[in-house]
N, C-alpha and C. Protein backbone atom coordinates (compact mmCIF):
# COMPACT_ATOMS: atom_id res chain seq x y z
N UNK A 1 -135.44 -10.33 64.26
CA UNK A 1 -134.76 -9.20 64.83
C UNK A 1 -135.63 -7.97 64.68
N UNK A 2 -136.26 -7.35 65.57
CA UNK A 2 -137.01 -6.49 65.75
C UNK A 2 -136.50 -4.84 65.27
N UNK A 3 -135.14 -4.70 65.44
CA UNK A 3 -134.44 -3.68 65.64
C UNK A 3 -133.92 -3.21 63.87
N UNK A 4 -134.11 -4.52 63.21
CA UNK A 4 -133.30 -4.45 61.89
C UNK A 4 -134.20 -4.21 60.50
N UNK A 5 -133.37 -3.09 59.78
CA UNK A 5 -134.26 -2.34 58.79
C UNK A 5 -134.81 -3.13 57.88
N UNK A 6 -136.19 -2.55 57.84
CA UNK A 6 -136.91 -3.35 56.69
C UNK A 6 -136.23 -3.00 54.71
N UNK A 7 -136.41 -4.11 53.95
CA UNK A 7 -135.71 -3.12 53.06
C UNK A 7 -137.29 -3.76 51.82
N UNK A 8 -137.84 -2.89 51.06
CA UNK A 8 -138.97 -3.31 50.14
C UNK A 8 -137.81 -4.09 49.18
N UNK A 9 -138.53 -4.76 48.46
CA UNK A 9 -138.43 -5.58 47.10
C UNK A 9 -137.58 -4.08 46.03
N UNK A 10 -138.11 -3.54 45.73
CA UNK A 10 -137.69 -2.50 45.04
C UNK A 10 -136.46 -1.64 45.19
N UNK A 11 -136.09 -2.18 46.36
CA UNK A 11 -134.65 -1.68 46.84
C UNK A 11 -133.58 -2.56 46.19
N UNK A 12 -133.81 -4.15 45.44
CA UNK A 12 -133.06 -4.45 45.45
C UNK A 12 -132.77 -5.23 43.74
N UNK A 13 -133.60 -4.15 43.30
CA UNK A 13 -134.00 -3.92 41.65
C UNK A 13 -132.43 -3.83 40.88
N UNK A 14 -131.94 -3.82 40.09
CA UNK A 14 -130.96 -3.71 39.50
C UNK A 14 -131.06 -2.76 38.32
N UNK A 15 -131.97 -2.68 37.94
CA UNK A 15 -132.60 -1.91 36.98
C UNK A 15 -132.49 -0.44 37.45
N UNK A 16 -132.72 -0.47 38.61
CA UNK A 16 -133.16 1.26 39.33
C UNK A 16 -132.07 1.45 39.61
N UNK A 17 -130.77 0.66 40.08
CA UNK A 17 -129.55 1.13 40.45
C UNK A 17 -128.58 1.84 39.11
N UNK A 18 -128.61 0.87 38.28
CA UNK A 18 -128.38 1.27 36.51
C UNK A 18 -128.62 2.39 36.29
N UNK A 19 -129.89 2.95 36.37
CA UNK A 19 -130.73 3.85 36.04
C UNK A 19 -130.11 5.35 36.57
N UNK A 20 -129.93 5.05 38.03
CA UNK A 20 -129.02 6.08 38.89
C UNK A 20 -127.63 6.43 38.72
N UNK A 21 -127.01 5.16 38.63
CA UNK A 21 -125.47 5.55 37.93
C UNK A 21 -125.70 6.05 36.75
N UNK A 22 -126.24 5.99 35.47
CA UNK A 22 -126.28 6.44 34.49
C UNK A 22 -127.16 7.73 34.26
N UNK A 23 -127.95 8.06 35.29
CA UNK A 23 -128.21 9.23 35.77
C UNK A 23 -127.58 10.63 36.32
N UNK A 24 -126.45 9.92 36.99
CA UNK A 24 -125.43 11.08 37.56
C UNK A 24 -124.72 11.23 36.58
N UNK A 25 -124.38 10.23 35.79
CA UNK A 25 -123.34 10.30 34.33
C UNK A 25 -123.71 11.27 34.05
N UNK A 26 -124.84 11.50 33.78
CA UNK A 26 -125.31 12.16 32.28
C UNK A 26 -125.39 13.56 33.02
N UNK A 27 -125.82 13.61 34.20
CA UNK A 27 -125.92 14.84 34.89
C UNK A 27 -124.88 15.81 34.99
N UNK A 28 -123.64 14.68 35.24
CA UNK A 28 -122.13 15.43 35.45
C UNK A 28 -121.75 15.72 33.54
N UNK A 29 -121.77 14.95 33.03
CA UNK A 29 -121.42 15.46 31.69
C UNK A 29 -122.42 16.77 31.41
N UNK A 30 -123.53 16.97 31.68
CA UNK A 30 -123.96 18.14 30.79
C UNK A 30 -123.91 19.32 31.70
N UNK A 31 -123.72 18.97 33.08
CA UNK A 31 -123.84 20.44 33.51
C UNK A 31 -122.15 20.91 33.74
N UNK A 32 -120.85 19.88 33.62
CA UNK A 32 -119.70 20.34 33.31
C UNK A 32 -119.45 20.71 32.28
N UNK A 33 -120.38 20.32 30.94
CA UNK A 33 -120.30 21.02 29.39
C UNK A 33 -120.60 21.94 29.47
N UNK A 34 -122.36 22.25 30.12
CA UNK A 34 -122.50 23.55 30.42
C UNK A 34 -121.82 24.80 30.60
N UNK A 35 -120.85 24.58 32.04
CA UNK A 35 -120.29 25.32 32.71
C UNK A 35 -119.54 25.62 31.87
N UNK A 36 -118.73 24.60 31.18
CA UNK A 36 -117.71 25.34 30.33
C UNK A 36 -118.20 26.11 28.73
N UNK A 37 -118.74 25.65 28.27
CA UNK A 37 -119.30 26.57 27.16
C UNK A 37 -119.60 27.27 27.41
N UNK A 38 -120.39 27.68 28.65
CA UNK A 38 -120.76 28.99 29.01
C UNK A 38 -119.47 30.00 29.51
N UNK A 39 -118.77 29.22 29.91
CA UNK A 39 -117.04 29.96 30.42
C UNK A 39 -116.58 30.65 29.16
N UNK A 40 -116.57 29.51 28.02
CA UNK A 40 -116.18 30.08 26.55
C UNK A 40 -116.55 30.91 26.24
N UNK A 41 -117.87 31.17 25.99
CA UNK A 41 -118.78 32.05 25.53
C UNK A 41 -118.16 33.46 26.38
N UNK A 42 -117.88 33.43 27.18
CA UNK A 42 -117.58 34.94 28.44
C UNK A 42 -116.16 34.93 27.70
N UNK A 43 -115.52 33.99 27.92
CA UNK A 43 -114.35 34.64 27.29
C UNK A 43 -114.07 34.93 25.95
N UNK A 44 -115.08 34.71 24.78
CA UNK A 44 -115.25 35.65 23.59
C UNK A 44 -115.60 36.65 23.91
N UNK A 45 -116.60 36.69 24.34
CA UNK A 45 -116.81 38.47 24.64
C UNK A 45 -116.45 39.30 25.56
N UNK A 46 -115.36 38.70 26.57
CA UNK A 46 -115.29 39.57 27.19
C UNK A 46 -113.30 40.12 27.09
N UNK A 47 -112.72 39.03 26.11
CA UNK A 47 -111.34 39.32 25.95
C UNK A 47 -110.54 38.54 27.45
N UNK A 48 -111.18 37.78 28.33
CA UNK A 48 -110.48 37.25 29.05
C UNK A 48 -109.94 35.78 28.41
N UNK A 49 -109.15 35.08 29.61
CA UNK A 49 -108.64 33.67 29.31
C UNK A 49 -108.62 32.56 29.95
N UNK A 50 -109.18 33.06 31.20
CA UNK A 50 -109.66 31.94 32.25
C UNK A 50 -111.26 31.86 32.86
N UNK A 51 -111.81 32.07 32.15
CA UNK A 51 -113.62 32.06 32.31
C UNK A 51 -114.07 30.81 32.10
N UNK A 52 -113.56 29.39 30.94
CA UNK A 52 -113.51 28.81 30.83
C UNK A 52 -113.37 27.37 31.80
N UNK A 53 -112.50 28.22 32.86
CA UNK A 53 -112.02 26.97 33.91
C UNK A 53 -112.71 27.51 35.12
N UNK A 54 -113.55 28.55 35.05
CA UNK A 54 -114.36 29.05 36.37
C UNK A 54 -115.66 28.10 35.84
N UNK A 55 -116.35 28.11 34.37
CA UNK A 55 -117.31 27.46 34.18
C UNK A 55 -117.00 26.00 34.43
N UNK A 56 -115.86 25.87 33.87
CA UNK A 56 -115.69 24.26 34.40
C UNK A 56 -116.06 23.93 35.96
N UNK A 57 -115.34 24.72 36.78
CA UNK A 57 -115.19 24.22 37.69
C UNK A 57 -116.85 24.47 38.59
N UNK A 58 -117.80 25.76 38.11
CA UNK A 58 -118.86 25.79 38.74
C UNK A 58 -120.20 24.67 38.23
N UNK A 59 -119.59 24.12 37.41
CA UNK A 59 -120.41 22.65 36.41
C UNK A 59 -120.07 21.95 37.47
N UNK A 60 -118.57 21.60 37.64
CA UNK A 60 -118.37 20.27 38.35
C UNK A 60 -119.14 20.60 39.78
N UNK A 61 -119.13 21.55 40.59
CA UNK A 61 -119.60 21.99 41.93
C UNK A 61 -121.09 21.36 41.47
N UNK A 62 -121.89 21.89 40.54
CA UNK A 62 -123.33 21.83 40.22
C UNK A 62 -123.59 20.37 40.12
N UNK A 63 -122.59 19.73 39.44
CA UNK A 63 -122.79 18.12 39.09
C UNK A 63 -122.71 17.41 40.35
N UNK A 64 -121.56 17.57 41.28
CA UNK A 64 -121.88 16.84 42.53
C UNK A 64 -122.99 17.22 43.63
N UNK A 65 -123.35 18.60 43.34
CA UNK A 65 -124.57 18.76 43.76
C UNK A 65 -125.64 18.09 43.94
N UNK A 66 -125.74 17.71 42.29
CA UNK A 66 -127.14 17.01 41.74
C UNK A 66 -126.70 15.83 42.22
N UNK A 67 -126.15 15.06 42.16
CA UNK A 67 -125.26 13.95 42.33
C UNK A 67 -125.69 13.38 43.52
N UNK A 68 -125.65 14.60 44.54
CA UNK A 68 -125.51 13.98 45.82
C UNK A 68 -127.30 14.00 46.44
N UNK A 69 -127.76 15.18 45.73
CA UNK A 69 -129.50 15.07 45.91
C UNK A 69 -129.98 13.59 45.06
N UNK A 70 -129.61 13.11 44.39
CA UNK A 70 -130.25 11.77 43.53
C UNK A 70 -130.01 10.72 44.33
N UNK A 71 -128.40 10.87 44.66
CA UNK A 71 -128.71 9.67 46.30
C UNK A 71 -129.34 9.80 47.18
N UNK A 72 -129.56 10.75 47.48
CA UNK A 72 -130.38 11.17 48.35
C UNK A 72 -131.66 10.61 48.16
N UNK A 73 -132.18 10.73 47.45
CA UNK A 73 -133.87 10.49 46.89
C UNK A 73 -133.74 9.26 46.78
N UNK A 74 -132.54 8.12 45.90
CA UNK A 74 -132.94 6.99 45.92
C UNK A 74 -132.42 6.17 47.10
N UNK A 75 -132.01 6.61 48.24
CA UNK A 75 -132.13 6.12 49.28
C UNK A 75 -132.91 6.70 50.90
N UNK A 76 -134.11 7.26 49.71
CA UNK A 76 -135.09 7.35 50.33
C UNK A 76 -134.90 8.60 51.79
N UNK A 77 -134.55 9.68 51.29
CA UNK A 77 -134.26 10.51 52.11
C UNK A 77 -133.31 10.25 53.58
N UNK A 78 -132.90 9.09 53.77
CA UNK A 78 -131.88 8.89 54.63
C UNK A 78 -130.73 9.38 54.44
N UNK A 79 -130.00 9.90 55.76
CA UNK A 79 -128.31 10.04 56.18
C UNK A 79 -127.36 9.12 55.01
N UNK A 80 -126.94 9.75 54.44
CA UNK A 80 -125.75 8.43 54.31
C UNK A 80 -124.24 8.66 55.12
């Protein structure tokens, strides 16, 4: 079939897929810790009470960010 995608050996590694899920893991855990410690931190000093759930929530934005650039790369700059 002329028309149908080639796929390398390395695409179908198990090792590299592992590697990627446990990649975004770690990505989403530290930049949602981030966000929020850093939320904390504003709301010690600044006497507010919801800074906390703005950092949360600009971690989680940042984590699917990264998230979605790592698929990206390991499927080789293609559409998904």
């Amino acid at each position: 079939m002329a028309n149908s995608p080639q796929r390398t050996p390395q695409d179908d590694n198990p090792w590299r897929a592992a590697g990627l899920v446990m990649a975004i893991g770690a990505e989403l855990a530290i930049l949602i810790g981030l966000g929020w410690w850093l939320g904390v931190m504003y709301d010690d000093s600044n006497g507010t009470e919801y800074g906390y759930l703005t950092g949360f929530i600009v971690g989680l934005i940042a984590g699917i960010g990264s998230a979605v650039g790592l698929i990206r790369k390991y499927a080789g700059g293609k559409k998904l």
